[in-house]
C-alpha atoms as a PDB file:
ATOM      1  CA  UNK A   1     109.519  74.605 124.074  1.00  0.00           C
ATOM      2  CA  UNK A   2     110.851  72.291 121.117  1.00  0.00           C
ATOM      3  CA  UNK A   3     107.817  73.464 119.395  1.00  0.00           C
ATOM      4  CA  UNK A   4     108.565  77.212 119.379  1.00  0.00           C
ATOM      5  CA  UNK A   5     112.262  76.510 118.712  1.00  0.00           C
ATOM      6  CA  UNK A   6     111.313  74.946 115.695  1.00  0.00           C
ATOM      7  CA  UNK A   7     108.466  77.655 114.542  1.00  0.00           C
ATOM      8  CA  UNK A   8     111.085  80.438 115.460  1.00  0.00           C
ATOM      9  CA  UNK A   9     113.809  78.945 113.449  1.00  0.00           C
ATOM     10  CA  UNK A  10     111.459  78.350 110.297  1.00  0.00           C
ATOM     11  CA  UNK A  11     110.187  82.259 110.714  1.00  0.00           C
ATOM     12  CA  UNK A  12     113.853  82.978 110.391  1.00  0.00           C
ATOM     13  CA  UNK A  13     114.585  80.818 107.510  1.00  0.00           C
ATOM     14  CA  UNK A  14     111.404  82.523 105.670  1.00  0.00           C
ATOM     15  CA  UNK A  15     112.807  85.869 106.877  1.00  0.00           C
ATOM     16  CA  UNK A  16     115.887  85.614 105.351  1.00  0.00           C
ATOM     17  CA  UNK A  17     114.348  84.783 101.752  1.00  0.00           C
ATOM     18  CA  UNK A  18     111.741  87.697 102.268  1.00  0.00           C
ATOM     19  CA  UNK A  19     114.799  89.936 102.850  1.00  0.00           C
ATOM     20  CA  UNK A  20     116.799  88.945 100.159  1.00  0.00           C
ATOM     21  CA  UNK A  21     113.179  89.976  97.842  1.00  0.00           C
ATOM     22  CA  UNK A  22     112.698  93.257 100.251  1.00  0.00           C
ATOM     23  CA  UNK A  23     116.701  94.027 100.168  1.00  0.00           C
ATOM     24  CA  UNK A  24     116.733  94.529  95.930  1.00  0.00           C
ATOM     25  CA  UNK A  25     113.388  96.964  96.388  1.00  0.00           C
ATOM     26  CA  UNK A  26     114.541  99.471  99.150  1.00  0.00           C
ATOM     27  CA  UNK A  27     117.853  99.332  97.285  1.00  0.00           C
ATOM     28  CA  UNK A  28     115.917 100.941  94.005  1.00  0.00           C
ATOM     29  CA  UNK A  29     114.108 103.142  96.280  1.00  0.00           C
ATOM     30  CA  UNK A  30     116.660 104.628  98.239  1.00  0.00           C
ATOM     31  CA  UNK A  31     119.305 105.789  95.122  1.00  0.00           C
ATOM     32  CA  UNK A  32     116.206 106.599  92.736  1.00  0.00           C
ATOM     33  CA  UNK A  33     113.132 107.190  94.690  1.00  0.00           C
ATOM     34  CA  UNK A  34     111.077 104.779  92.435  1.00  0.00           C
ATOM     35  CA  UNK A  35     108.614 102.707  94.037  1.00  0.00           C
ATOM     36  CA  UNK A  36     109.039  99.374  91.983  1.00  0.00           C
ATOM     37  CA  UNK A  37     105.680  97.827  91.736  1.00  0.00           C
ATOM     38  CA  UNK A  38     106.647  95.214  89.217  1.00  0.00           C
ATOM     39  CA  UNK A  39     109.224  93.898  91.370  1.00  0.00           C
ATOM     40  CA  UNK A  40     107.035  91.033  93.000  1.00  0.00           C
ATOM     41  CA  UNK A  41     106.526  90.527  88.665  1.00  0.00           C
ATOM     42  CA  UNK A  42     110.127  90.313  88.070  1.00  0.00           C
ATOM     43  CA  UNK A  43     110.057  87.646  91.052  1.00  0.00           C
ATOM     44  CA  UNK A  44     107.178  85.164  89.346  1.00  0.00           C
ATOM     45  CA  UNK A  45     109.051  85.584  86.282  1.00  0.00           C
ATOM     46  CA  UNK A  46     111.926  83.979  87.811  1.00  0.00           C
ATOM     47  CA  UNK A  47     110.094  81.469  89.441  1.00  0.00           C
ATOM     48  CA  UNK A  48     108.422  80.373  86.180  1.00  0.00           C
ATOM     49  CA  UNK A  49     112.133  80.411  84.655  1.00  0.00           C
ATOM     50  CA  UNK A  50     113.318  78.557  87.486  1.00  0.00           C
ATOM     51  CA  UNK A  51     110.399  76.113  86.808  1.00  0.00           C
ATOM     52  CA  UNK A  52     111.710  75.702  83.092  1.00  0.00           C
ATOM     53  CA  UNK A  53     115.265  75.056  83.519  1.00  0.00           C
ATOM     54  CA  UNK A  54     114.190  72.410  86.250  1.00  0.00           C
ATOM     55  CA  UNK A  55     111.223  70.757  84.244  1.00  0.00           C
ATOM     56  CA  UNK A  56     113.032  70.500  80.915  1.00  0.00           C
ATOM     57  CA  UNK A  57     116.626  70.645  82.156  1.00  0.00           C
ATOM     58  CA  UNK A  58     116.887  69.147  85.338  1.00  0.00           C
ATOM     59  CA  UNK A  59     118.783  71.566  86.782  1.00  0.00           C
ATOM     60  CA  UNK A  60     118.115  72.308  90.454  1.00  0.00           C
ATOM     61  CA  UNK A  61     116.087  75.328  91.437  1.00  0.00           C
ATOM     62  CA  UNK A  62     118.909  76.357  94.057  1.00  0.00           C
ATOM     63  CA  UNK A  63     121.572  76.250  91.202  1.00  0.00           C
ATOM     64  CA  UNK A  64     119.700  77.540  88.958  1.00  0.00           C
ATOM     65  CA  UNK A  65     119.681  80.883  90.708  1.00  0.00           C
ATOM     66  CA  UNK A  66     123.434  81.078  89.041  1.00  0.00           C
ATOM     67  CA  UNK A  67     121.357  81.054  85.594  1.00  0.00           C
ATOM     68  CA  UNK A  68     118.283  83.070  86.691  1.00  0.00           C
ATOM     69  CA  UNK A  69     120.480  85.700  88.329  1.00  0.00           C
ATOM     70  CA  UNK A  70     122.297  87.556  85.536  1.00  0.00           C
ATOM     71  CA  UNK A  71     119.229  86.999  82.864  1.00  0.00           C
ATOM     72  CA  UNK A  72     117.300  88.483  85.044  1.00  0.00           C
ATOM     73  CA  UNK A  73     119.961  91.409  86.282  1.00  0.00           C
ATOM     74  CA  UNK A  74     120.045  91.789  82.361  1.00  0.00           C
ATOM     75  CA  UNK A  75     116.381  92.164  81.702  1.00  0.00           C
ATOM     76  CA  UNK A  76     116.147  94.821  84.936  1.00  0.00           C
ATOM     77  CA  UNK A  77     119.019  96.758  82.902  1.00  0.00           C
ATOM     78  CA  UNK A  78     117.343  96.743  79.789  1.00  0.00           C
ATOM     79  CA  UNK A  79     114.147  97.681  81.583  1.00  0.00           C
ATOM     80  CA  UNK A  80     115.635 101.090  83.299  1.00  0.00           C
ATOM     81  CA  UNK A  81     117.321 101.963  80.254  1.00  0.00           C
ATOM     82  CA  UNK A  82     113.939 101.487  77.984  1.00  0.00           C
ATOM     83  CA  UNK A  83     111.569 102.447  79.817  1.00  0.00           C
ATOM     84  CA  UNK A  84     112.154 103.797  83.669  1.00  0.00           C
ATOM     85  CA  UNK A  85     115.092 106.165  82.288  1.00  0.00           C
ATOM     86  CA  UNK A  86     113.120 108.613  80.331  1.00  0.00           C
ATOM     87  CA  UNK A  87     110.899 109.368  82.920  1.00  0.00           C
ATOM     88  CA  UNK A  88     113.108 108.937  86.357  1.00  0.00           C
ATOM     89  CA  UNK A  89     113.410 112.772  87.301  1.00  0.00           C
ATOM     90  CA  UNK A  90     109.560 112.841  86.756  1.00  0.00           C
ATOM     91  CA  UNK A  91     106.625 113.134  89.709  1.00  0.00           C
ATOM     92  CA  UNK A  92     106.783 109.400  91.708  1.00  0.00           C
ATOM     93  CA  UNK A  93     103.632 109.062  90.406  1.00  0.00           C
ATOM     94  CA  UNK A  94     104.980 108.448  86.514  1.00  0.00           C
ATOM     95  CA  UNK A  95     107.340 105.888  87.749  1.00  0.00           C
ATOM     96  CA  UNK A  96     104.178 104.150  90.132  1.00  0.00           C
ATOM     97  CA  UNK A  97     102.032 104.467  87.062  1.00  0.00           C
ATOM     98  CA  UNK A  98     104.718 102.691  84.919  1.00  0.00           C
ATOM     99  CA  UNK A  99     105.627 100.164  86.957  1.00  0.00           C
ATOM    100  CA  UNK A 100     101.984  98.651  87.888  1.00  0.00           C
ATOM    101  CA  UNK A 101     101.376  98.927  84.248  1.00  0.00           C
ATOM    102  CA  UNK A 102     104.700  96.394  83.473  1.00  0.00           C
ATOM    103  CA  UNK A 103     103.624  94.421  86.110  1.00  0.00           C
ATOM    104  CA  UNK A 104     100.596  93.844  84.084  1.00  0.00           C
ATOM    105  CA  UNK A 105     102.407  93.329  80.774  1.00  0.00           C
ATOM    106  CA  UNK A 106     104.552  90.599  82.493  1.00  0.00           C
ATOM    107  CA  UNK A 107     101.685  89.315  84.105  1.00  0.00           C
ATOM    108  CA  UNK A 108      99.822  88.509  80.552  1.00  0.00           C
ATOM    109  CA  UNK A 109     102.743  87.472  79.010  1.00  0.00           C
ATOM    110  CA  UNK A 110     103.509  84.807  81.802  1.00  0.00           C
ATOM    111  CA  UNK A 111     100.132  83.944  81.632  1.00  0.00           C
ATOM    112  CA  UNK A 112     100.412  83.203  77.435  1.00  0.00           C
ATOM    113  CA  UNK A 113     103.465  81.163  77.722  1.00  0.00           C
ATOM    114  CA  UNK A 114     103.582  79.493  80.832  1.00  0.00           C
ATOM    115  CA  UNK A 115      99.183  79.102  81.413  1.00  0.00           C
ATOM    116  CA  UNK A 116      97.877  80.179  84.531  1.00  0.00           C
ATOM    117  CA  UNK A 117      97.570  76.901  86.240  1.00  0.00           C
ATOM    118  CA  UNK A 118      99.359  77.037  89.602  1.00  0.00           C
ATOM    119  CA  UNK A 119     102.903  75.883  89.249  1.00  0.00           C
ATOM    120  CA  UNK A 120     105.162  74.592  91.622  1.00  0.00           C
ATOM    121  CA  UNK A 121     109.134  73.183  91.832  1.00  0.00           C
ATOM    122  CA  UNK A 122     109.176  70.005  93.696  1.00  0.00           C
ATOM    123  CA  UNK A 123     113.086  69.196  93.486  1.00  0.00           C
ATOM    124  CA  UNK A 124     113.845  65.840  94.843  1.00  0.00           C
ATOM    125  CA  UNK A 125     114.343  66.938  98.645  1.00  0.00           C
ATOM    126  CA  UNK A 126     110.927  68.826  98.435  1.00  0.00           C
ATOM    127  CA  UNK A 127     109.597  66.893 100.921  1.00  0.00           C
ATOM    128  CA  UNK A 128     112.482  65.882 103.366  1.00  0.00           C
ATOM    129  CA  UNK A 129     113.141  67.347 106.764  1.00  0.00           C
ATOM    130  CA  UNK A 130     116.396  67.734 109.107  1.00  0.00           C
ATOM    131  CA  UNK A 131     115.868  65.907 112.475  1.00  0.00           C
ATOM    132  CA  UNK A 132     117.637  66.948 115.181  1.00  0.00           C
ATOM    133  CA  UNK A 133     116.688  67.229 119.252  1.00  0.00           C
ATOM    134  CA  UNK A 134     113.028  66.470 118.273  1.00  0.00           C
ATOM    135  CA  UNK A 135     113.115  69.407 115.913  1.00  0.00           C
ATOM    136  CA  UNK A 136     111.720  68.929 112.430  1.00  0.00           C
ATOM    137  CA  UNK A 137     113.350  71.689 109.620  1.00  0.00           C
ATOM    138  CA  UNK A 138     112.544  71.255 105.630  1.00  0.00           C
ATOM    139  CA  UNK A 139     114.976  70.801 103.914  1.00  0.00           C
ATOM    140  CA  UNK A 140     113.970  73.056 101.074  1.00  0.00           C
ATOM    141  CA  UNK A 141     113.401  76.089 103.889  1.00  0.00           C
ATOM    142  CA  UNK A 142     117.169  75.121 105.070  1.00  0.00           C
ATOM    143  CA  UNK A 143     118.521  75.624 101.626  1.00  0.00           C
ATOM    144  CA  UNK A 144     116.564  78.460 100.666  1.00  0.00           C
ATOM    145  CA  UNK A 145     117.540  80.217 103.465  1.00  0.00           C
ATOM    146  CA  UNK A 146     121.018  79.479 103.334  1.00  0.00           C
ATOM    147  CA  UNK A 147     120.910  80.828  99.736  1.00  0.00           C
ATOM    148  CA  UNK A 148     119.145  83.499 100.789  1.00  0.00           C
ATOM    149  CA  UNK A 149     121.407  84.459 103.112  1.00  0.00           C
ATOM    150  CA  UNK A 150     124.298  83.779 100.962  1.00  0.00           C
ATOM    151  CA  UNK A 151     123.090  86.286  98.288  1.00  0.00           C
ATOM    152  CA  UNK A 152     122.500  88.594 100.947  1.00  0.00           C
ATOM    153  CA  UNK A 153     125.908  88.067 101.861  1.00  0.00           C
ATOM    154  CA  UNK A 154     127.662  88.746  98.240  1.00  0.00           C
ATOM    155  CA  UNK A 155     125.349  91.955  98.252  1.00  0.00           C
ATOM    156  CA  UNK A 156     126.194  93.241 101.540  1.00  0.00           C
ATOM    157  CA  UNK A 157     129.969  93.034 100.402  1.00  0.00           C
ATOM    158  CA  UNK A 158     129.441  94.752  97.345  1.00  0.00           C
ATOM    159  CA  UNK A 159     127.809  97.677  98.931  1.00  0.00           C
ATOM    160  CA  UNK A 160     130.060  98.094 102.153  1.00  0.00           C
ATOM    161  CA  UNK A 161     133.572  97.110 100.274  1.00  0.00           C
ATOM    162  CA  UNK A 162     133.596  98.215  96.601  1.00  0.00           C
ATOM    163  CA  UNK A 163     133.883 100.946  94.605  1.00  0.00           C
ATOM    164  CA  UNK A 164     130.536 100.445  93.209  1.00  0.00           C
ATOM    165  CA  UNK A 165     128.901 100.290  96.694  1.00  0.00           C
ATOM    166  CA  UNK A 166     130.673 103.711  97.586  1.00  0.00           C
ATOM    167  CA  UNK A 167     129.277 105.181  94.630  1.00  0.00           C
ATOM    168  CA  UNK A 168     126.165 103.659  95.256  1.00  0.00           C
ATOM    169  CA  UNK A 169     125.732 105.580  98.716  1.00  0.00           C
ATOM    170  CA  UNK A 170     126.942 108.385  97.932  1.00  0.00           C
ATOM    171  CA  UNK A 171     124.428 108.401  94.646  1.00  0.00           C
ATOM    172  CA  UNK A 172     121.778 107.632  97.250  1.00  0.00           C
ATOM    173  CA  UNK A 173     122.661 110.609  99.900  1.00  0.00           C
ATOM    174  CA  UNK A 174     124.195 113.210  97.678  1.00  0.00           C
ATOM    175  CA  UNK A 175     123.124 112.589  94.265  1.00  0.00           C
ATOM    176  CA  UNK A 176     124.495 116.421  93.062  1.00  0.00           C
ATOM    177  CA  UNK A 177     127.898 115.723  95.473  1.00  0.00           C
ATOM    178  CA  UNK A 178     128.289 112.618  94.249  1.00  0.00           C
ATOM    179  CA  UNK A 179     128.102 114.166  90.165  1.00  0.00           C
ATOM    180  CA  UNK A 180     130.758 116.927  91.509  1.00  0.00           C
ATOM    181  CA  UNK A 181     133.050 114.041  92.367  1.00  0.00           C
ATOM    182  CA  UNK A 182     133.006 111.999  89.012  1.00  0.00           C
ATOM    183  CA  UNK A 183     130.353 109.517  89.691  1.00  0.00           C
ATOM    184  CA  UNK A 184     127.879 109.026  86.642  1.00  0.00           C
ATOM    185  CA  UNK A 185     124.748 108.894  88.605  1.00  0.00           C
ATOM    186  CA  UNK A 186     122.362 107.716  85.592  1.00  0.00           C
ATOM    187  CA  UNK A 187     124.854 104.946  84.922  1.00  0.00           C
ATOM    188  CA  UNK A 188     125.021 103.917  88.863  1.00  0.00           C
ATOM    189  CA  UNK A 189     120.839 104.378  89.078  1.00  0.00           C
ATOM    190  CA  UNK A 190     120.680 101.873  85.824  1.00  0.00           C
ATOM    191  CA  UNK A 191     123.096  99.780  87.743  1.00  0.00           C
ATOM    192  CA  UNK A 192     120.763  99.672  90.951  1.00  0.00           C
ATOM    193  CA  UNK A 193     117.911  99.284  89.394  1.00  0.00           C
ATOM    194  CA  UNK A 194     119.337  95.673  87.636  1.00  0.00           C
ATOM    195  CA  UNK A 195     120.812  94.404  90.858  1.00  0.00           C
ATOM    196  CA  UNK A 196     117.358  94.774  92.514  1.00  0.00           C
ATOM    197  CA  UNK A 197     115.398  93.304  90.282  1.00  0.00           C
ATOM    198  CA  UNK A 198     118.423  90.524  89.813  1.00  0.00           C
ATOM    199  CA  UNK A 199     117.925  89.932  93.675  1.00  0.00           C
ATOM    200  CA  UNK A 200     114.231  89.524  92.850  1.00  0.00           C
ATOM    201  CA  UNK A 201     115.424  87.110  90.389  1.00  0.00           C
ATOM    202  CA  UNK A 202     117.151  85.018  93.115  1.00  0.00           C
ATOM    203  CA  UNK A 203     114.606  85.718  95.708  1.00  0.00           C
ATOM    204  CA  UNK A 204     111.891  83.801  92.636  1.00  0.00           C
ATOM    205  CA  UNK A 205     114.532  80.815  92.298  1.00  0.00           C
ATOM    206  CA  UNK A 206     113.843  80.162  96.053  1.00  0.00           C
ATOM    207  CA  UNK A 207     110.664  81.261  96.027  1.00  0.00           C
ATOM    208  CA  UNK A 208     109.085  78.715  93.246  1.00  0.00           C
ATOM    209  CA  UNK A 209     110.573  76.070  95.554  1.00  0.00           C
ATOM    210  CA  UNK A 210     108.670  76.685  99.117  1.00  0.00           C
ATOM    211  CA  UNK A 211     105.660  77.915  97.619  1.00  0.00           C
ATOM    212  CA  UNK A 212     103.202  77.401  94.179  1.00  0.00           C
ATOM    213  CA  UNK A 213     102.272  79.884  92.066  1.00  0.00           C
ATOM    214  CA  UNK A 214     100.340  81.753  89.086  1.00  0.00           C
ATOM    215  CA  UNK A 215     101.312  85.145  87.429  1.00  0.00           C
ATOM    216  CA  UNK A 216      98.751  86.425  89.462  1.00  0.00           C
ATOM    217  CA  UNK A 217     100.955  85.814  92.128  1.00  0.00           C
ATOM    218  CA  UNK A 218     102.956  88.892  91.851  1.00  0.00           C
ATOM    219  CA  UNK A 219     100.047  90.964  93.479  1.00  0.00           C
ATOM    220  CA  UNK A 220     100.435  89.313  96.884  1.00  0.00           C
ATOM    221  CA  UNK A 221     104.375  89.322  96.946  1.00  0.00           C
ATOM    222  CA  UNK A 222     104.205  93.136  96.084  1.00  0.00           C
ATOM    223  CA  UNK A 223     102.137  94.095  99.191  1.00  0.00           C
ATOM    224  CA  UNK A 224     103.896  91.707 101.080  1.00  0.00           C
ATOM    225  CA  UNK A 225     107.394  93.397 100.023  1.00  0.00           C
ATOM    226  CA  UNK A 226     105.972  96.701 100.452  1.00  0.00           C
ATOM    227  CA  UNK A 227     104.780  95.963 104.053  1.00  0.00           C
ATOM    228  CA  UNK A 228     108.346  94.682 104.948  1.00  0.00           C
ATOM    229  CA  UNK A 229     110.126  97.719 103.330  1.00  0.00           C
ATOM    230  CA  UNK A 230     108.016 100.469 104.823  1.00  0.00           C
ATOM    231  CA  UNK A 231     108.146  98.390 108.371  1.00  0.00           C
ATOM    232  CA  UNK A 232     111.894  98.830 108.036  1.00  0.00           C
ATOM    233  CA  UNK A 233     111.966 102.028 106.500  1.00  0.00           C
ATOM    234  CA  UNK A 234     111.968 103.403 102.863  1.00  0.00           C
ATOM    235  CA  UNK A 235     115.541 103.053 102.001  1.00  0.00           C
ATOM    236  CA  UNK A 236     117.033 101.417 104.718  1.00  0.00           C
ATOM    237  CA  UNK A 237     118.744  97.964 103.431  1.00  0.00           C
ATOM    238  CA  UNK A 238     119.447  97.195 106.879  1.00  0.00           C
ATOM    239  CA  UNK A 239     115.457  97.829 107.756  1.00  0.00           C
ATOM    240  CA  UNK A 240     114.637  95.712 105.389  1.00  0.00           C
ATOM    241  CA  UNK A 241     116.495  92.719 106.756  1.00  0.00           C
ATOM    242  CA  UNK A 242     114.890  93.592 110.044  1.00  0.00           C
ATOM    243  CA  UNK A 243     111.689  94.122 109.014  1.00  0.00           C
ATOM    244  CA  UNK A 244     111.428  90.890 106.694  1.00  0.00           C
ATOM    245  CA  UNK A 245     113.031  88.431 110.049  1.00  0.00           C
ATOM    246  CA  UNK A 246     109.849  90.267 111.568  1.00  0.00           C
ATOM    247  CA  UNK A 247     107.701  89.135 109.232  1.00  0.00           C
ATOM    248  CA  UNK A 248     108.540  86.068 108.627  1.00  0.00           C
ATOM    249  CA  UNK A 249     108.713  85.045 111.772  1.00  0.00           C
ATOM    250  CA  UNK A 250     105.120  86.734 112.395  1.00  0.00           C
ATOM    251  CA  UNK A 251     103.979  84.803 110.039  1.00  0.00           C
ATOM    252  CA  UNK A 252     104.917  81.514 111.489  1.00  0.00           C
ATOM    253  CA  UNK A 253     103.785  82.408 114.609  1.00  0.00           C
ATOM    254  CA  UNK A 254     100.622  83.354 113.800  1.00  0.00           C
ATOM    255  CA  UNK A 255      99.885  80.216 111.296  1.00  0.00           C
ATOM    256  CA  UNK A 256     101.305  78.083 114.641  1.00  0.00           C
ATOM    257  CA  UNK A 257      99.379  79.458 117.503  1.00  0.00           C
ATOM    258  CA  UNK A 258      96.386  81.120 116.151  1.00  0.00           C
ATOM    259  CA  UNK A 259      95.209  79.846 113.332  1.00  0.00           C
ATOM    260  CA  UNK A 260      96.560  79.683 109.223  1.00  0.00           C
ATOM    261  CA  UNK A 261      93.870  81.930 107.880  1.00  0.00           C
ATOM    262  CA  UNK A 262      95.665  84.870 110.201  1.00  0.00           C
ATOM    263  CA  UNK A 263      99.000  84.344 109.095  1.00  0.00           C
ATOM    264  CA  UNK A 264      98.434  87.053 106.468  1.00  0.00           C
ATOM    265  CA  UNK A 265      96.680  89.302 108.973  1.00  0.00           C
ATOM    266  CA  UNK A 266      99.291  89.606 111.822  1.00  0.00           C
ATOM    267  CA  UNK A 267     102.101  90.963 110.179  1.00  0.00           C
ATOM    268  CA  UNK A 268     100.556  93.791 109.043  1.00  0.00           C
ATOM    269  CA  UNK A 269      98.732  94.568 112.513  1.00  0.00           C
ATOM    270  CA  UNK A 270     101.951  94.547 113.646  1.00  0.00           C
ATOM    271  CA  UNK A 271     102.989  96.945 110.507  1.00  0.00           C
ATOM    272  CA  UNK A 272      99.961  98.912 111.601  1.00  0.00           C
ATOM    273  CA  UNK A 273     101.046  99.264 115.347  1.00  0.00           C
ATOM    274  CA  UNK A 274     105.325 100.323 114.393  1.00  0.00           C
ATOM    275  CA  UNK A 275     104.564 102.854 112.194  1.00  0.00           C
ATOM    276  CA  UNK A 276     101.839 104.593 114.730  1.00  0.00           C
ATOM    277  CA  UNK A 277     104.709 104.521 116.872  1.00  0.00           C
ATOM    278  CA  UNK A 278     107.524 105.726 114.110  1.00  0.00           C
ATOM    279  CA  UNK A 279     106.291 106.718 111.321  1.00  0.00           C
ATOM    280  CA  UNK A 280     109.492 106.667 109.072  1.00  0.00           C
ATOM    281  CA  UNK A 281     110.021 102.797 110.045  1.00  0.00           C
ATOM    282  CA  UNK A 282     112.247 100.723 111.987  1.00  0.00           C
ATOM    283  CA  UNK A 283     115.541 102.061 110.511  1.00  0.00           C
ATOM    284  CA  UNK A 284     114.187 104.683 108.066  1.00  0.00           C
ATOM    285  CA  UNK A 285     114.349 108.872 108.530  1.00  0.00           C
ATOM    286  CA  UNK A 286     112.141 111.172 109.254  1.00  0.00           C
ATOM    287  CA  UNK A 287     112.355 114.076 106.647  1.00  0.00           C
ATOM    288  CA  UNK A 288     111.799 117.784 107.547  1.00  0.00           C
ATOM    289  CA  UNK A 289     108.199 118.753 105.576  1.00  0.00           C
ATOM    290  CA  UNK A 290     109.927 122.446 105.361  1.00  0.00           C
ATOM    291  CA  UNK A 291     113.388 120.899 103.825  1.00  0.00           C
ATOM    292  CA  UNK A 292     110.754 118.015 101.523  1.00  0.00           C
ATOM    293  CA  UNK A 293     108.894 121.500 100.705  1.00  0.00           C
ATOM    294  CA  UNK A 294     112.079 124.035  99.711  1.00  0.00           C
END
C-alpha cells in the first residue's frame, strides 16, 4: 500500500509538470486554432538555456525559470509576429507546415551550439529524496512539481481574473464579438501565442532537471503533449490539466507494475480507449460537421 502511495504521488508530481507544458499548447490552440508543433522545441531550448545559466552561472534550474520565462515569452512574441502572423487566417495546414519546419530550424541550431550529446541538470539535491511514513519522494520531482503547479497557478489567475484573460476567452469563443467590443484580436492572439510558448519555457526549466536530453528530444515531448491535449480536449485548459495528471500518473504506473519499456505504451492505449468513447476528449466539444461546413 506504501508502495502505490508513493508511485501515485510521483505520477502526480510528473502530471503537474506535463500540464504546465500541455496548458501553454491548448492555450495557442484554442484562441488561434494553430497546432504548435515546435512547442516541445521551444521546451529543449529552455532546457539547454536552463543548462547554461546553471553550468556557467550557478544559478539553480528552479530559479532560473524567473530568467528562462520572459526570454523565452519574448522569443514566442517575436516568433508570431515574424513568422506565424502572416499566415494565421490561412488553411491549419500552413501553420502545421510552419511549425514542424521551426522545430527543425531550432533543432539544428541547438544542435550547432550546444552538440548533441545528451545533457542533463544535476543541481545539488538531484539525487536526494523526502522520507516520510516509509515513503521515498525526490526531491527534484517535489520541487518541480511545486513549480509546476505554482506557474499553473499565476496562469490560472491571469485567465479567470484579468482583463487580459477576459479578452482572452472571449478572443477564443467569439473572435468577430469580441472585435465588435474593442478587443484587438491579432494583438491578444500574439499575446497567447508568447505565454504558451513562455509556459513551455518554464515547463523546459523543470524539465532539464528530472530528465536528460538532446535537441532531438523535442520529437518525443511533442507527441507526448499532443496525446495529453487531445486526451483532454483541443482547447480545453482545464482538459489539459486532467489529461496530463492522467498521464503522468499512467506512466508511473505502468513503469511500476508492468514493466519500464511500457511506460510509453500505456498512456496512449489509454488515449486510444477515451477518445473511442468521446471523441472530442475529456473536456473538449463536439462541433456540428453542418455548422464546421457553413
Amino acid at each position: 500500500m506504501t508502495q502505490l502511495v508513493q508511485d501515485l504521488l510521483l505520477g502526480l508530481l510528473l502530471g503537474g509538470v506535463y500540464a504546465l507544458v500541455a496548458g501553454g499548447l491548448t492555450l495557442i490552440f484554442g484562441v488561434m486554432r494553430v497546432i504548435n508543433l515546435a512547442h516541445g522545441a521551444f521546451l529543449i531550448l529552455s532546457a539547454f538555456i536552463t543548462y547554461t545559466l546553471w553550468d556557467a552561472a550557478g544559478i539553480d534550474p528552479l530559479l532560473s525559470i524567473l530568467i528562462t520565462t520572459p526570454l523565452v515569452f519574448a522569443l514566442g512574441w517575436v516568433t508570431y509576429k515574424v513568422l506565424v502572423a502572416p499566415i494565421r487566417t490561412a488553411p491549419m495546414v500552413s501553420t502545421v507546415l510552419l511549425t514542424f519546419g521551426l522545430a527543425l530550424v531550432l533543432e539544428g541550431a541547438m544542435g550547432t551550439f550546444w552538440g548533441n550529446n545528451s545533457t542533463a541538470v544535476r543541481p545539488s539535491y538531484a539525487d536526494e529524496s523526502f522520507r516520510f511514513a516509509g515513503i521515498f519522494l525526490p526531491k527534484a520531482q517535489v520541487y518541480g512539481g511545486i513549480v509546476a503547479v505554482l506557474v499553473l497557478a499565476v496562469l490560472f489567475v491571469v485567465l479567470t481574473k484579468t482583463w487580459l484573460g477576459r479578452a482572452i476567452r472571449a478572443a477564443a469563443i467569439n473572435p468577430t464579438g469580441a472585435e465588435l467590443v474593442g478587443i484587438k484580436v491579432a494583438g491578444v492572439a500574439a499575446l497567447v501565442f508568447a505565454i504558451g510558448i513562455a509556459a513551455a519555457g518554464a515547463g523546459g526549466a523543470i524539465v532539464g532537471v528530472l530528465y536528460p536530453f538532446v535537441p532531438g528530444a523535442h520529437y518525443q515531448w511533442i507527441a507526448r503533449l499532443l496525446a495529453i491535449v487531445v486526451l483532454g480536449g483541443m482547447g480545453s485548459l482545464g482538459g489539459a490539466i486532467l489529461g496530463a495528471i492522467m498521464f503522468g500518473v499512467a506512466e508511473t504506473l505502468a513503469a511500476a507494475y508492468i514493466s519500464p519499456s511500457w511506460a510509453t505504451a500505456v498512456p496512449y492505449l489509454i488515449v486510444f480507449a477515451v477518445l473511442l468513447v468521446r471523441p472530442q476528449g475529456l473536456m473538449g466539444s463536439r462541433l456540428r460537421e453542418d455548422a464546421v461546413a457553413a
